[in-house]
PDB file of N, CA and C in Angstrom:
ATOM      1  N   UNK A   1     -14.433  -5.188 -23.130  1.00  0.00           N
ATOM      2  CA  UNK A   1     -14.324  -4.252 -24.220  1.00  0.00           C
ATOM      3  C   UNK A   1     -13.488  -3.033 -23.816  1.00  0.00           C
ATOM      4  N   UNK A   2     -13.746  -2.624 -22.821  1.00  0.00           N
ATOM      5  CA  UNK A   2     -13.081  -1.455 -21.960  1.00  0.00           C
ATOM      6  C   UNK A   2     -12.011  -1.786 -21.296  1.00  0.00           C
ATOM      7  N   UNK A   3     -10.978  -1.292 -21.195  1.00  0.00           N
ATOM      8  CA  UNK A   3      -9.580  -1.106 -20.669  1.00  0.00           C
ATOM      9  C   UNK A   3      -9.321  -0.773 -18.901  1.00  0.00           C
ATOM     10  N   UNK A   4      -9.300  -1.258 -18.377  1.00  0.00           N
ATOM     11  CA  UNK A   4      -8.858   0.025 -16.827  1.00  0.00           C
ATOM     12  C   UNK A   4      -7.565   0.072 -17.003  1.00  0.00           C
ATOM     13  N   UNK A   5      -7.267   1.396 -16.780  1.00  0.00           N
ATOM     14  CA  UNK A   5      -5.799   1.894 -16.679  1.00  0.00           C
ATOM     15  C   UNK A   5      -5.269   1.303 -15.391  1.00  0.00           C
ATOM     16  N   UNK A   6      -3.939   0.807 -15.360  1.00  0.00           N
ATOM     17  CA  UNK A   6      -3.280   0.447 -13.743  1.00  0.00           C
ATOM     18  C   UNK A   6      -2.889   1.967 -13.135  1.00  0.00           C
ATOM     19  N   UNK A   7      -2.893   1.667 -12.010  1.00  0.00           N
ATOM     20  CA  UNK A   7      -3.040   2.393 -10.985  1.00  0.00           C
ATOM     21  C   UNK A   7      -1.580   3.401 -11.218  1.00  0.00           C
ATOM     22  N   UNK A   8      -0.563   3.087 -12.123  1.00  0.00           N
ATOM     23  CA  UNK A   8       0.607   4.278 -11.953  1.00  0.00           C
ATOM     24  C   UNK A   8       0.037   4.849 -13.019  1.00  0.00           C
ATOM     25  N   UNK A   9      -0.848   4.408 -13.836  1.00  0.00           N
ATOM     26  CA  UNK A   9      -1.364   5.894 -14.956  1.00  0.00           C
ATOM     27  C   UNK A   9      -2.430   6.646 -14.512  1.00  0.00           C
ATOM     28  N   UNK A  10      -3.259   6.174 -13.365  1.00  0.00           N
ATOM     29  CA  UNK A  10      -3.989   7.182 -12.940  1.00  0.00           C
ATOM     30  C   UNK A  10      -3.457   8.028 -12.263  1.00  0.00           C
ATOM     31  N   UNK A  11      -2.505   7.598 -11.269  1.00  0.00           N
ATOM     32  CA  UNK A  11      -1.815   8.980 -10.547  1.00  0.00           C
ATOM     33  C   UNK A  11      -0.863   9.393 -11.146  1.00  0.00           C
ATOM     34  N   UNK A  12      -0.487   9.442 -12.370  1.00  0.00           N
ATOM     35  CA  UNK A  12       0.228   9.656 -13.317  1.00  0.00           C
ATOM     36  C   UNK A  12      -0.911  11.008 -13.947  1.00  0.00           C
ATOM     37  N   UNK A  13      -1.809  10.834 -14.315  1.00  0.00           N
ATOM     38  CA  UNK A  13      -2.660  11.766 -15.301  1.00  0.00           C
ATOM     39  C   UNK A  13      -2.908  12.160 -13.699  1.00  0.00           C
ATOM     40  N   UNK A  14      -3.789  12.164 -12.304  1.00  0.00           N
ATOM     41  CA  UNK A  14      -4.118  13.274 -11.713  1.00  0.00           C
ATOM     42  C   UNK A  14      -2.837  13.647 -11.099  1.00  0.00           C
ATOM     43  N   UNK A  15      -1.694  13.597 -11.008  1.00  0.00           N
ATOM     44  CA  UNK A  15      -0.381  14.680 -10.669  1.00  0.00           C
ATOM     45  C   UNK A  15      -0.245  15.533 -11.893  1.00  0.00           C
ATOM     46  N   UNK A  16      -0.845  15.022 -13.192  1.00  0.00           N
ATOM     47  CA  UNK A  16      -0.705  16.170 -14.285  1.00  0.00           C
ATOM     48  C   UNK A  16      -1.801  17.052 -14.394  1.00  0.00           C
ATOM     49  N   UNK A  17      -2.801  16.643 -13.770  1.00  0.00           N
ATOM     50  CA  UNK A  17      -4.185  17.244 -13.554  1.00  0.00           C
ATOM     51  C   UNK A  17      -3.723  18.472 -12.208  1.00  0.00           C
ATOM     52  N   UNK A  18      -3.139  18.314 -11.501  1.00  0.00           N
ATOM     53  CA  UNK A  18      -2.857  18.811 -10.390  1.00  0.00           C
ATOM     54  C   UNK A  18      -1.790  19.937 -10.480  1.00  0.00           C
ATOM     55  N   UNK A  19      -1.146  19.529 -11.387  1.00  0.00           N
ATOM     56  CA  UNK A  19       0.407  20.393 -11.826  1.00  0.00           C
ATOM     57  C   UNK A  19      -0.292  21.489 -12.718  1.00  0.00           C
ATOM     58  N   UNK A  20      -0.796  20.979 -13.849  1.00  0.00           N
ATOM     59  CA  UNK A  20      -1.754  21.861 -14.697  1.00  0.00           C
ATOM     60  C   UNK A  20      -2.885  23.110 -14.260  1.00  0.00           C
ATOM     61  N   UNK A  21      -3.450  22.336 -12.919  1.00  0.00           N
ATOM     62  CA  UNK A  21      -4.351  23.828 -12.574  1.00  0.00           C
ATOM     63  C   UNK A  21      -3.300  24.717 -11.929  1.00  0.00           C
ATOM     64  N   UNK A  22      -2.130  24.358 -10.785  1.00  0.00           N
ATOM     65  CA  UNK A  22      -1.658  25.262 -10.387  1.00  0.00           C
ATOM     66  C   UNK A  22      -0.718  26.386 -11.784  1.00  0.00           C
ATOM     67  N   UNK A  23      -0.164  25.418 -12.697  1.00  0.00           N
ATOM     68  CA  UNK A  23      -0.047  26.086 -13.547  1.00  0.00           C
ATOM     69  C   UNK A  23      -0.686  27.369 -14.458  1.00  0.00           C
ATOM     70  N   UNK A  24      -1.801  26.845 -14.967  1.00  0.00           N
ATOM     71  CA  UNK A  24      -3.712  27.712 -15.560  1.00  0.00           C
ATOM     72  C   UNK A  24      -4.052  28.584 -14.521  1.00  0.00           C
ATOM     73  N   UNK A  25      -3.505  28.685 -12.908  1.00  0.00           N
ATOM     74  CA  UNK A  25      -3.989  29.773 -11.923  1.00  0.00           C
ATOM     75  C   UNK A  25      -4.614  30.684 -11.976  1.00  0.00           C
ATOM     76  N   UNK A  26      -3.738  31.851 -12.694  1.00  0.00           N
ATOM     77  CA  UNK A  26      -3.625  32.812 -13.172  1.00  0.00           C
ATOM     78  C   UNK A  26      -4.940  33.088 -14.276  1.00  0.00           C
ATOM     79  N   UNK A  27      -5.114  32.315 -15.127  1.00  0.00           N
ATOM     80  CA  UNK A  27      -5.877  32.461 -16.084  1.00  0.00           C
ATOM     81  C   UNK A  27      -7.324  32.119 -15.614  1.00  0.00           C
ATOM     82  N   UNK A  28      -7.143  31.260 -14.223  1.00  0.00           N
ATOM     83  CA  UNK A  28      -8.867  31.057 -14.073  1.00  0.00           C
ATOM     84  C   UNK A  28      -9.512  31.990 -13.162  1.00  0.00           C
ATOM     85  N   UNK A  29      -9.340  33.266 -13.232  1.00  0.00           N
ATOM     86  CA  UNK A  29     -10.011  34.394 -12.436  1.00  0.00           C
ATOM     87  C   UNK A  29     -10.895  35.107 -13.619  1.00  0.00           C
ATOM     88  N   UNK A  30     -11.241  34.384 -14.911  1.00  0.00           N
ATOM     89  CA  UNK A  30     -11.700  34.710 -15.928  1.00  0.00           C
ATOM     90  C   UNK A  30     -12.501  34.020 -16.244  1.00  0.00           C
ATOM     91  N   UNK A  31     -13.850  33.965 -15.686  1.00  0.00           N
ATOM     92  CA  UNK A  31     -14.998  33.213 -15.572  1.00  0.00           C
ATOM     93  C   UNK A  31     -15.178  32.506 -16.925  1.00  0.00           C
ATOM     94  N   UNK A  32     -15.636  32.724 -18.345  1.00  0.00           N
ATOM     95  CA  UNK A  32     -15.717  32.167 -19.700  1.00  0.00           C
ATOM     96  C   UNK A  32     -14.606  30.750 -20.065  1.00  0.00           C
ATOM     97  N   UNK A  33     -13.220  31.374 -19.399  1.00  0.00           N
ATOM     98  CA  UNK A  33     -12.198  30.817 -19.486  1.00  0.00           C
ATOM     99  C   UNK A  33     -12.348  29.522 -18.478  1.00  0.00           C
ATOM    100  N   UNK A  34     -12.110  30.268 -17.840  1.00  0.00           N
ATOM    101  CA  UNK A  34     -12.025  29.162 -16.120  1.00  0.00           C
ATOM    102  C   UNK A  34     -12.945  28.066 -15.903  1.00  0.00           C
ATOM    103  N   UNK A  35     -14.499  27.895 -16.603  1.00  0.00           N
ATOM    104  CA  UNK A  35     -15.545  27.175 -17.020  1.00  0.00           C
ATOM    105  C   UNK A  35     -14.878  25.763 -17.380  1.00  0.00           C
ATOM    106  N   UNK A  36     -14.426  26.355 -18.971  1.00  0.00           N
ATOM    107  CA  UNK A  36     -13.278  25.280 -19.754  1.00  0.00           C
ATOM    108  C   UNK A  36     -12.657  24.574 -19.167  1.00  0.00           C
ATOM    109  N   UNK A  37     -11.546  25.235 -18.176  1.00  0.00           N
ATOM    110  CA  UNK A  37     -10.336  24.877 -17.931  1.00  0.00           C
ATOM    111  C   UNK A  37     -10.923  23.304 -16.883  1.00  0.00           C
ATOM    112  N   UNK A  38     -11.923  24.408 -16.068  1.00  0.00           N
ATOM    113  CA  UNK A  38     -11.993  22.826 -14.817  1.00  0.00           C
ATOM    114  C   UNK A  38     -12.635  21.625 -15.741  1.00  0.00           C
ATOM    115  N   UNK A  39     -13.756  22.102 -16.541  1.00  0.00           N
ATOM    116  CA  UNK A  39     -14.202  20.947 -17.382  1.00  0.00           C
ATOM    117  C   UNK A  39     -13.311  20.130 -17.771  1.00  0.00           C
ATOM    118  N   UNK A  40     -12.482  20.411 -18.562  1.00  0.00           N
ATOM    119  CA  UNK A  40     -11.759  19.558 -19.068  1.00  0.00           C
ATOM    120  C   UNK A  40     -10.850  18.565 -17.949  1.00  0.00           C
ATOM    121  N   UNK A  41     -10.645  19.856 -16.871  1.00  0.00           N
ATOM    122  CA  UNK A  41      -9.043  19.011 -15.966  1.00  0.00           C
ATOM    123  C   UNK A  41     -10.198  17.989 -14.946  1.00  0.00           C
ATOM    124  N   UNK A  42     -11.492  18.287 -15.121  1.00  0.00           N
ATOM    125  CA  UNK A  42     -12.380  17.225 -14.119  1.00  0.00           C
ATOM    126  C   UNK A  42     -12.383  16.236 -14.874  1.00  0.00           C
ATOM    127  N   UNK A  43     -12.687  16.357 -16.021  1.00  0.00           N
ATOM    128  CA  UNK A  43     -12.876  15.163 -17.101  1.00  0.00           C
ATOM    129  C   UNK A  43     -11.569  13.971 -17.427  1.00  0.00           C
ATOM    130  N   UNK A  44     -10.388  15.135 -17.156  1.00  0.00           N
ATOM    131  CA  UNK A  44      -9.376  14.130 -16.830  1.00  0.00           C
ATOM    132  C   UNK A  44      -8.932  13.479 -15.815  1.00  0.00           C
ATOM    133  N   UNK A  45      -9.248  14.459 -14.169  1.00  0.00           N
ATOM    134  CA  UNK A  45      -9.187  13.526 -13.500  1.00  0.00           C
ATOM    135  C   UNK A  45     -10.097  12.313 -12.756  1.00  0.00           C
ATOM    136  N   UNK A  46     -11.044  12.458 -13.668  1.00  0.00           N
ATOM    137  CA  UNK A  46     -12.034  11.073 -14.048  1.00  0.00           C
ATOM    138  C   UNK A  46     -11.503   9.915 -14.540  1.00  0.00           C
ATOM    139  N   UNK A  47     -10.889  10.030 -15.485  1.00  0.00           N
ATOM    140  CA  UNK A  47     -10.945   9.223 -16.377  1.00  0.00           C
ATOM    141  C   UNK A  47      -9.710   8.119 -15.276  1.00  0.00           C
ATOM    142  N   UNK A  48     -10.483   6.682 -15.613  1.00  0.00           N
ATOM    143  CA  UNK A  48      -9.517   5.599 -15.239  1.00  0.00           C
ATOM    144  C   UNK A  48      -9.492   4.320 -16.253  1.00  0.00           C
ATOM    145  N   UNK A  49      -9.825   4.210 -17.575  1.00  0.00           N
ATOM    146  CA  UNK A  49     -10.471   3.551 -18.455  1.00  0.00           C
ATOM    147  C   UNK A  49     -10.448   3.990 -19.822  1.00  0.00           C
ATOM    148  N   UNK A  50      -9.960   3.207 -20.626  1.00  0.00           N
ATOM    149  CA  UNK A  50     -10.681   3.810 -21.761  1.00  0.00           C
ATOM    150  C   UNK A  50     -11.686   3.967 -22.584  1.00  0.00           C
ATOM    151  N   UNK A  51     -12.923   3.654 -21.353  1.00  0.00           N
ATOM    152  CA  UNK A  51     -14.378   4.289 -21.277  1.00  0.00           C
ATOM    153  C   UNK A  51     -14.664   5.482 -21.044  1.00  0.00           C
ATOM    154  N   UNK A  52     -15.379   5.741 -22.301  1.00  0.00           N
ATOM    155  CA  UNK A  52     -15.549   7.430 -22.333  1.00  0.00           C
ATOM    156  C   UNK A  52     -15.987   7.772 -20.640  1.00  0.00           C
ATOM    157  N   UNK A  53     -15.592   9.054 -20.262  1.00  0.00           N
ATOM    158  CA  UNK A  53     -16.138   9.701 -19.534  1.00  0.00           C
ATOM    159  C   UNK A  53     -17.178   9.875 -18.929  1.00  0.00           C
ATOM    160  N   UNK A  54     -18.333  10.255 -20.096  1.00  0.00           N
ATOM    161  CA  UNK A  54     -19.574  10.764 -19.788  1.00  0.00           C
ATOM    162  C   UNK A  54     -20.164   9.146 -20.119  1.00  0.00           C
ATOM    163  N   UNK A  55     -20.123   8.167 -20.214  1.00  0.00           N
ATOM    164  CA  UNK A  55     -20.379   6.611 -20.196  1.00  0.00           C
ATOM    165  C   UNK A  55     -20.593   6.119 -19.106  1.00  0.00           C
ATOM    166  N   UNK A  56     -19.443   6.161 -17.968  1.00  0.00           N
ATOM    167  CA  UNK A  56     -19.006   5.807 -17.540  1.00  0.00           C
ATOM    168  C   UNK A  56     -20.082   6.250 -15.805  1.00  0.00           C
ATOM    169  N   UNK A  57     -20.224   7.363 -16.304  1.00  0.00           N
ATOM    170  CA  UNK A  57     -20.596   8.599 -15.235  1.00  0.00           C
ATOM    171  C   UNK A  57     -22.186   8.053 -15.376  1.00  0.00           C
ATOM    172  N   UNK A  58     -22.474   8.025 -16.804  1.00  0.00           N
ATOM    173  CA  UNK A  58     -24.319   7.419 -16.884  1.00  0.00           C
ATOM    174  C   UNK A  58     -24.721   6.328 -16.249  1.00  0.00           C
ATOM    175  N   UNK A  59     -23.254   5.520 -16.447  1.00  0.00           N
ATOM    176  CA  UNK A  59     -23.668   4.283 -15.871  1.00  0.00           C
ATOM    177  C   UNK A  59     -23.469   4.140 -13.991  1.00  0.00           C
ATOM    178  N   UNK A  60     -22.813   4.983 -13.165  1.00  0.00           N
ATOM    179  CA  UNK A  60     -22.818   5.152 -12.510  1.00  0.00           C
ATOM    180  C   UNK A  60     -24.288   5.884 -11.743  1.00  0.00           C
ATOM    181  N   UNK A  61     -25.139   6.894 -12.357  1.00  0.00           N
ATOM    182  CA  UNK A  61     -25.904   7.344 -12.261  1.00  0.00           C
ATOM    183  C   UNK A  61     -26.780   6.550 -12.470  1.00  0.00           C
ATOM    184  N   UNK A  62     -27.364   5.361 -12.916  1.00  0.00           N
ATOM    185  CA  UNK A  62     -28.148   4.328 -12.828  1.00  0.00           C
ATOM    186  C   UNK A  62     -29.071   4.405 -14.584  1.00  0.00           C
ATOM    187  N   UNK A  63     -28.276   5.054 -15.475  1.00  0.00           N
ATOM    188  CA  UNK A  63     -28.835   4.941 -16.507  1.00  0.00           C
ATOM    189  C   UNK A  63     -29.850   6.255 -16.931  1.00  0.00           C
ATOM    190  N   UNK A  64     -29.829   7.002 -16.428  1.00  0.00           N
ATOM    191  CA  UNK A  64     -30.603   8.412 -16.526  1.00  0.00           C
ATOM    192  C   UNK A  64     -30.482   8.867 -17.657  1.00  0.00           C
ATOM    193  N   UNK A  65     -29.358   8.939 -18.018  1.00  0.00           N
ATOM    194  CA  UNK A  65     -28.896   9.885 -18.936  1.00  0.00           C
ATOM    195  C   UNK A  65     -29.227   8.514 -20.458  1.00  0.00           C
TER     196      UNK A  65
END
């Protein structure tokens, strides 16, 4: 049902994950802000699938969630 991405789109999205925080730098010395920013850029450099995220992570965790 679920997709895995090949391996040049994952290091494809974390070199953009990587480019992006040094980019956002500046802006994450702003705690409210800076919260966001990693959330999201962790969430992307998670992702290898087009299984949600937080799915993916439950099922890794043994079903807890």
């Amino acid at each position: 049902m679920y997709k895995p991405f090949d391996k040049t789109q994952v290091v494809l999205r974390r070199s953009a994950v990587v480019v992006a925080g040094i980019v956002c730098a500046p802006t994450l010395v702003m705690p409210p802000l800076a919260s966001r920013i990693y959330s999201h850029l962790h969430q992307v450099w998670l992702k290898d699938s087009t299984k949600p995220v937080w799915l993916a992570e439950s099922e890794k965790a043994g079903g807890f969630l």
